[in-house]
PDB file of N, CA and C in Angstrom:
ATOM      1  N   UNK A   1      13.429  -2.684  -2.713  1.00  0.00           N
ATOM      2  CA  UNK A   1      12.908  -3.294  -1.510  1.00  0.00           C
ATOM      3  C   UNK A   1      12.399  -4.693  -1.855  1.00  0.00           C
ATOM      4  N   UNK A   2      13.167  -5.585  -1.176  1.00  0.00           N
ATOM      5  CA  UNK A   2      12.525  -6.969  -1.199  1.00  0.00           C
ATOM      6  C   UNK A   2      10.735  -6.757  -0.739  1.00  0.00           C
ATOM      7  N   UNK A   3      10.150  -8.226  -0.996  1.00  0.00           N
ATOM      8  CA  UNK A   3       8.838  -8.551  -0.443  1.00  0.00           C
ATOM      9  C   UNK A   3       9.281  -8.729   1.475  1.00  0.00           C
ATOM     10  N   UNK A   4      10.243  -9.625   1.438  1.00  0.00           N
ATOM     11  CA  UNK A   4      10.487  -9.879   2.807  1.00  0.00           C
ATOM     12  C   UNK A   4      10.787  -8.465   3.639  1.00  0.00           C
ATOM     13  N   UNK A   5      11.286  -7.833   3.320  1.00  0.00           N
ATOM     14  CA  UNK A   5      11.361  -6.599   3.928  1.00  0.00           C
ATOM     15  C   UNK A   5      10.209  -5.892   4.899  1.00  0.00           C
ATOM     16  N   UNK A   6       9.012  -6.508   4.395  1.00  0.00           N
ATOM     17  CA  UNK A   6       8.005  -6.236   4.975  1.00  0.00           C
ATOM     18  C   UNK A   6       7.707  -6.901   6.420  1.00  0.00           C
ATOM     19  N   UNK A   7       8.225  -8.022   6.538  1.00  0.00           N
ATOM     20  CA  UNK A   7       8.043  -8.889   7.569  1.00  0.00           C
ATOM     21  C   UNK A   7       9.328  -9.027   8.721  1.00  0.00           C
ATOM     22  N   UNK A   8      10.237  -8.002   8.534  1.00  0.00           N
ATOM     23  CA  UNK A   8      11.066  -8.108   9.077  1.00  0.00           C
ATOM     24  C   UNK A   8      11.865  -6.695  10.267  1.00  0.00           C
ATOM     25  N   UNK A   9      12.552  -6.788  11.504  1.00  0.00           N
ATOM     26  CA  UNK A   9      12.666  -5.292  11.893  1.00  0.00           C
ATOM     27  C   UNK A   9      13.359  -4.620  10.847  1.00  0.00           C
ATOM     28  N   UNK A  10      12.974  -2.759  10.638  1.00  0.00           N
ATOM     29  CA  UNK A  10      14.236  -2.342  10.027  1.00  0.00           C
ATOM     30  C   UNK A  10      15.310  -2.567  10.030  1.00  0.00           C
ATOM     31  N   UNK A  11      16.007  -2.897  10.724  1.00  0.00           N
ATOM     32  CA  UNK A  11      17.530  -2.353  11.151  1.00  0.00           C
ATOM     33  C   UNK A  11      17.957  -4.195  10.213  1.00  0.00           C
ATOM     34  N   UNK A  12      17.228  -5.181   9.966  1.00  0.00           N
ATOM     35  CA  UNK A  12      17.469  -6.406   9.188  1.00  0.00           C
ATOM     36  C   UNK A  12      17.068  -6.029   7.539  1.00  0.00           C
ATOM     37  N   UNK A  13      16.250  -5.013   7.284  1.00  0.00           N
ATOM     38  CA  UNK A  13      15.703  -4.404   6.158  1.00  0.00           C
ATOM     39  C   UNK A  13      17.293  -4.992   4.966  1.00  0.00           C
ATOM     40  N   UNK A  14      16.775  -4.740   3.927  1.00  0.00           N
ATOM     41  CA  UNK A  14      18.075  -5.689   2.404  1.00  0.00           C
ATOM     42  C   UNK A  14      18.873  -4.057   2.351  1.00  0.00           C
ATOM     43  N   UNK A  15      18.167  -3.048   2.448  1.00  0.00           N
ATOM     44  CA  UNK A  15      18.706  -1.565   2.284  1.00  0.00           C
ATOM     45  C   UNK A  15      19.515  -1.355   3.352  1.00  0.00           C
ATOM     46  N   UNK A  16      21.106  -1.049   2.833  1.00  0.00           N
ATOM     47  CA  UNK A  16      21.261  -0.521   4.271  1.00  0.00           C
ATOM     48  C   UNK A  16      21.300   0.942   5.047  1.00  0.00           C
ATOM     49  N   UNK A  17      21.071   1.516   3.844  1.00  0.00           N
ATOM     50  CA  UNK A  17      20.373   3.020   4.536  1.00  0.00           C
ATOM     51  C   UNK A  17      19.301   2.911   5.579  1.00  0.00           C
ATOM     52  N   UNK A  18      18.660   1.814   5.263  1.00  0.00           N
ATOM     53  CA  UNK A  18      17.381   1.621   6.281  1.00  0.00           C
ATOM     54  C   UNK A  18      17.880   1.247   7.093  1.00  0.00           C
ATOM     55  N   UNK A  19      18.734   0.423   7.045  1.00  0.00           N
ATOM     56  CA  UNK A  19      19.357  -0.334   8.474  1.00  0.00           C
ATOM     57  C   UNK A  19      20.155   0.609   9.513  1.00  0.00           C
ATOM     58  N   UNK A  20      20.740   1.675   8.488  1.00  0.00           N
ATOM     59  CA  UNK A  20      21.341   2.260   8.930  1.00  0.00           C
ATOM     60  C   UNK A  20      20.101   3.578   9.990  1.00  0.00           C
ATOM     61  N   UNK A  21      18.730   3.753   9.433  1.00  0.00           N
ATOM     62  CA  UNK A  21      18.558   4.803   9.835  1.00  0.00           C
ATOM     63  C   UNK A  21      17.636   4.330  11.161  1.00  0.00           C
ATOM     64  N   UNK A  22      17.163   2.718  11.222  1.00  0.00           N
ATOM     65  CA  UNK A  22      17.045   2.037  12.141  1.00  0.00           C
ATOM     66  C   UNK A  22      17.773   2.075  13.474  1.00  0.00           C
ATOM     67  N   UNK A  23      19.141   1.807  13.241  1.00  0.00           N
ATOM     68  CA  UNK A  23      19.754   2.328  14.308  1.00  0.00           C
ATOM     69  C   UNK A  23      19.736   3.100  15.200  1.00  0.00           C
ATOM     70  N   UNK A  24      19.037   4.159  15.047  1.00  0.00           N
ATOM     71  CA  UNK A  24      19.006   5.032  15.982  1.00  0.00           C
ATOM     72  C   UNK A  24      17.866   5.399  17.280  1.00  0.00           C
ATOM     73  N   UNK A  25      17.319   3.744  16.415  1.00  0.00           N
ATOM     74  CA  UNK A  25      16.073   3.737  17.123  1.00  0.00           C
ATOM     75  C   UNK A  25      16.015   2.762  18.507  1.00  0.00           C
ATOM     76  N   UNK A  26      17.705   2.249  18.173  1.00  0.00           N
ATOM     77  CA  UNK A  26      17.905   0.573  18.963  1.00  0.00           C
ATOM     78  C   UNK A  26      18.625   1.232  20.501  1.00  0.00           C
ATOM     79  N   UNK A  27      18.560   0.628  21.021  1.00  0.00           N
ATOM     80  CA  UNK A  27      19.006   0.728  22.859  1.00  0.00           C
ATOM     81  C   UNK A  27      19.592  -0.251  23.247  1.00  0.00           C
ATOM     82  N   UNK A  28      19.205  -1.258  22.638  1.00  0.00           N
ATOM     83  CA  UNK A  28      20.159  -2.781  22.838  1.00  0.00           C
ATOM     84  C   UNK A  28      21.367  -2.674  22.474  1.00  0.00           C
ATOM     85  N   UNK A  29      22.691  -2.675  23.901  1.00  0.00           N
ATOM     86  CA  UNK A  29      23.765  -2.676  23.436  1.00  0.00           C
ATOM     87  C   UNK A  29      24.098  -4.293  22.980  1.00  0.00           C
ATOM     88  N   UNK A  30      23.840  -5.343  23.189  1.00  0.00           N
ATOM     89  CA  UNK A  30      23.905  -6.575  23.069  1.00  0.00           C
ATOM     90  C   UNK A  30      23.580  -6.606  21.412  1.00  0.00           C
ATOM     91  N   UNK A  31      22.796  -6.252  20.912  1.00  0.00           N
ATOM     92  CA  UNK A  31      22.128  -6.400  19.449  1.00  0.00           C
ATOM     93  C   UNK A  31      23.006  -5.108  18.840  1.00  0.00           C
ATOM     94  N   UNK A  32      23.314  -4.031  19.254  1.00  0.00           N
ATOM     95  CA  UNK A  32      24.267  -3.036  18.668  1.00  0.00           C
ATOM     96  C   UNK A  32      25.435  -4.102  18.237  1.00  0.00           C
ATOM     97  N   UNK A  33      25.796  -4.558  19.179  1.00  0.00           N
ATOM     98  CA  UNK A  33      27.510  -5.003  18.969  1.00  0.00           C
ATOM     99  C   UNK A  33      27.783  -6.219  18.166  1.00  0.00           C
ATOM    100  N   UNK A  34      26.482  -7.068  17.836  1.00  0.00           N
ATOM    101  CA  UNK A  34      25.848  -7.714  16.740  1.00  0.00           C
ATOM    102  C   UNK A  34      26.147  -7.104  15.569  1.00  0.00           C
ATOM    103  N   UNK A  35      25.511  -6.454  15.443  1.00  0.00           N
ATOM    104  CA  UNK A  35      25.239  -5.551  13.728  1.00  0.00           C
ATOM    105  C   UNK A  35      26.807  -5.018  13.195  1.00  0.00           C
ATOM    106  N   UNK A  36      27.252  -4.707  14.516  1.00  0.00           N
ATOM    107  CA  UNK A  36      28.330  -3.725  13.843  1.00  0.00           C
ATOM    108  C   UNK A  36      29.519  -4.682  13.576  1.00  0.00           C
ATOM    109  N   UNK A  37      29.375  -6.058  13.849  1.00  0.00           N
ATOM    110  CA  UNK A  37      30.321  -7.169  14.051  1.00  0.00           C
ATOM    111  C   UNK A  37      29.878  -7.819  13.108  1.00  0.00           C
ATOM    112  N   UNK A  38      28.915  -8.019  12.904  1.00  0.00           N
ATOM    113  CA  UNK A  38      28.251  -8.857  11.459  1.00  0.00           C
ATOM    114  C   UNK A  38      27.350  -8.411  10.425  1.00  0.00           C
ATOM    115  N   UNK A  39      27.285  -7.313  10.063  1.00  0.00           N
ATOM    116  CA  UNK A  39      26.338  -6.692   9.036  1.00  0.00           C
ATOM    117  C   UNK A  39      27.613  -6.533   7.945  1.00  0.00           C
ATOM    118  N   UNK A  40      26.844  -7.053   6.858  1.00  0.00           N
ATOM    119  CA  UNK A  40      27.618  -7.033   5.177  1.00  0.00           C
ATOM    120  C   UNK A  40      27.833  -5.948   4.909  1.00  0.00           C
ATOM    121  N   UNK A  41      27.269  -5.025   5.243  1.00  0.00           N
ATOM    122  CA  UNK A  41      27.370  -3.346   4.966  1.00  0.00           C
ATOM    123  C   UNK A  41      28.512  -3.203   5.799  1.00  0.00           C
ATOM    124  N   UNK A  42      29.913  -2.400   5.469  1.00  0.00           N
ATOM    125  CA  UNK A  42      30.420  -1.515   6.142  1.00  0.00           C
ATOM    126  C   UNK A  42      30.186  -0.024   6.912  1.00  0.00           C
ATOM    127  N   UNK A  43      29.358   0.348   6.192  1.00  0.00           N
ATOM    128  CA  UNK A  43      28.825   1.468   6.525  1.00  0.00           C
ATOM    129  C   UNK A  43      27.886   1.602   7.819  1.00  0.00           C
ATOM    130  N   UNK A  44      26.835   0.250   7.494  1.00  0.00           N
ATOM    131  CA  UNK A  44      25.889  -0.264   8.893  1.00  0.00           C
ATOM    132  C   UNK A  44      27.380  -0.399  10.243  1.00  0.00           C
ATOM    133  N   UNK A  45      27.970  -1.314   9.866  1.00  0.00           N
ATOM    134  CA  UNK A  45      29.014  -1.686  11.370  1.00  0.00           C
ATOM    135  C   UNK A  45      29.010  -0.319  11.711  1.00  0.00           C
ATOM    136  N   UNK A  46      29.954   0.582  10.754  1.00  0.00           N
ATOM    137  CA  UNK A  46      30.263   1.803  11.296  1.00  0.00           C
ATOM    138  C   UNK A  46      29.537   2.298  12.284  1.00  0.00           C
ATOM    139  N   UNK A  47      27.855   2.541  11.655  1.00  0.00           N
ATOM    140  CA  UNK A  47      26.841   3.244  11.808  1.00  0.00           C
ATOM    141  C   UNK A  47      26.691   2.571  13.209  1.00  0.00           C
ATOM    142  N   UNK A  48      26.652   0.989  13.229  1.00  0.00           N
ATOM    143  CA  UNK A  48      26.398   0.797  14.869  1.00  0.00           C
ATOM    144  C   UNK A  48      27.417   1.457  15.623  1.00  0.00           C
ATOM    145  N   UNK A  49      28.379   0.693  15.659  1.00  0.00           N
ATOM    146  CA  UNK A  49      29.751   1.347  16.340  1.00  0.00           C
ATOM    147  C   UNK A  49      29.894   3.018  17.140  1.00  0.00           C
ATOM    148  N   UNK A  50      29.382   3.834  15.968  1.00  0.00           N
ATOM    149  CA  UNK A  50      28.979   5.161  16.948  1.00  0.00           C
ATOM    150  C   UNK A  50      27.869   5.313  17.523  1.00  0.00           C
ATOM    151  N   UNK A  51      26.965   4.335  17.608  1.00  0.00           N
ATOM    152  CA  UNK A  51      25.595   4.161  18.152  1.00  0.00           C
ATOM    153  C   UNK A  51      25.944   3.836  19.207  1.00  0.00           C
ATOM    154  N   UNK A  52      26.214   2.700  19.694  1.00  0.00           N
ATOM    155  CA  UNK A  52      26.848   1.607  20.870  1.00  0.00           C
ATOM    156  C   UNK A  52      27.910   2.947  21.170  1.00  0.00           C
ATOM    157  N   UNK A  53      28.941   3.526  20.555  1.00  0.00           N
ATOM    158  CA  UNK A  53      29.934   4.420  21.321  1.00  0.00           C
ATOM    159  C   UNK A  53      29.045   5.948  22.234  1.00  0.00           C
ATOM    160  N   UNK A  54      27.951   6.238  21.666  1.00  0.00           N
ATOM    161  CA  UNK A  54      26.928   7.180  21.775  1.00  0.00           C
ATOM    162  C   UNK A  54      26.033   6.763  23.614  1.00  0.00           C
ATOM    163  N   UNK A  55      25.606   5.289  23.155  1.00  0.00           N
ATOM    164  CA  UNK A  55      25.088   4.898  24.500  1.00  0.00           C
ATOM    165  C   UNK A  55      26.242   4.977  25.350  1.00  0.00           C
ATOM    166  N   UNK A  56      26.723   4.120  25.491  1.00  0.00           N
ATOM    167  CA  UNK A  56      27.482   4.115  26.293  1.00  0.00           C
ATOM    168  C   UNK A  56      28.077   5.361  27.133  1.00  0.00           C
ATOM    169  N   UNK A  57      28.496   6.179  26.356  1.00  0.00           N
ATOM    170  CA  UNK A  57      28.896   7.453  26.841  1.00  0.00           C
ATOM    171  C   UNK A  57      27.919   8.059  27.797  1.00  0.00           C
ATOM    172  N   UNK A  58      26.606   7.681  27.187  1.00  0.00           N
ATOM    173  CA  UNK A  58      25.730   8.481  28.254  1.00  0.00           C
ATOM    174  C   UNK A  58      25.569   7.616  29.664  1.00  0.00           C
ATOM    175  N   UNK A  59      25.492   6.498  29.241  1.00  0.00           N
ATOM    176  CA  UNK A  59      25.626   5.455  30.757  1.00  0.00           C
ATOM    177  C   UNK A  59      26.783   5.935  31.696  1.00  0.00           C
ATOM    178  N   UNK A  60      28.033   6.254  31.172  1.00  0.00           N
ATOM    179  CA  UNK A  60      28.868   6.911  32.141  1.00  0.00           C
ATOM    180  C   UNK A  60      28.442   8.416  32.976  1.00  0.00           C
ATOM    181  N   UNK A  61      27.402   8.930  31.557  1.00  0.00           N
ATOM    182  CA  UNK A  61      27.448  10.386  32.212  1.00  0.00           C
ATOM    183  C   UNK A  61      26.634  10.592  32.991  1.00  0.00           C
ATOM    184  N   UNK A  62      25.302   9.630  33.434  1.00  0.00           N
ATOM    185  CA  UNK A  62      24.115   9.247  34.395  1.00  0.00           C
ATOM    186  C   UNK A  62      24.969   8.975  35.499  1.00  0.00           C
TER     187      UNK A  62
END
C-alpha cells in the first residue's frame, strides 16, 4: 500500500484487488465505464464491465 492510498477513493487505491472490491460499492454508470475503459488492471476493466452489465440489467428490470 502506497502512502497516497490513504488520500484517495478505493476503487483509485495502487491495489487492484481493492479497486476491484470497491466496485461494488459504485452506482455511477458514467465512472463504471471509465474504469473498465481505462484501468491498467485487466482484471479491474473486467470487474467493472460486469458491474455496469449488473446495473444496468436491473434498470431494465424496474
Amino acid at each position: 500500500m502506497k502512502f497516497s492510498d490513504i488520500f484517495v477513493p478505493r476503487w483509485q487505491n495502487s491495489n487492484p484487488e481493492v479497486r476491484i472490491r470497491a466496485l461494488e460499492r459504485i452506482k455511477d454508470v458514467k465512472l463504471l465505464g471509465q474504469i473498465a475503459e481505462k484501468d491498467e488492471d485487466p482484471g479491474v476493466c473486467q470487474a467493472a464491465r460486469l458491474r455496469l452489465d449488473s446495473l444496468l440489467v436491473r434498470e431494465t428490470e424496474a
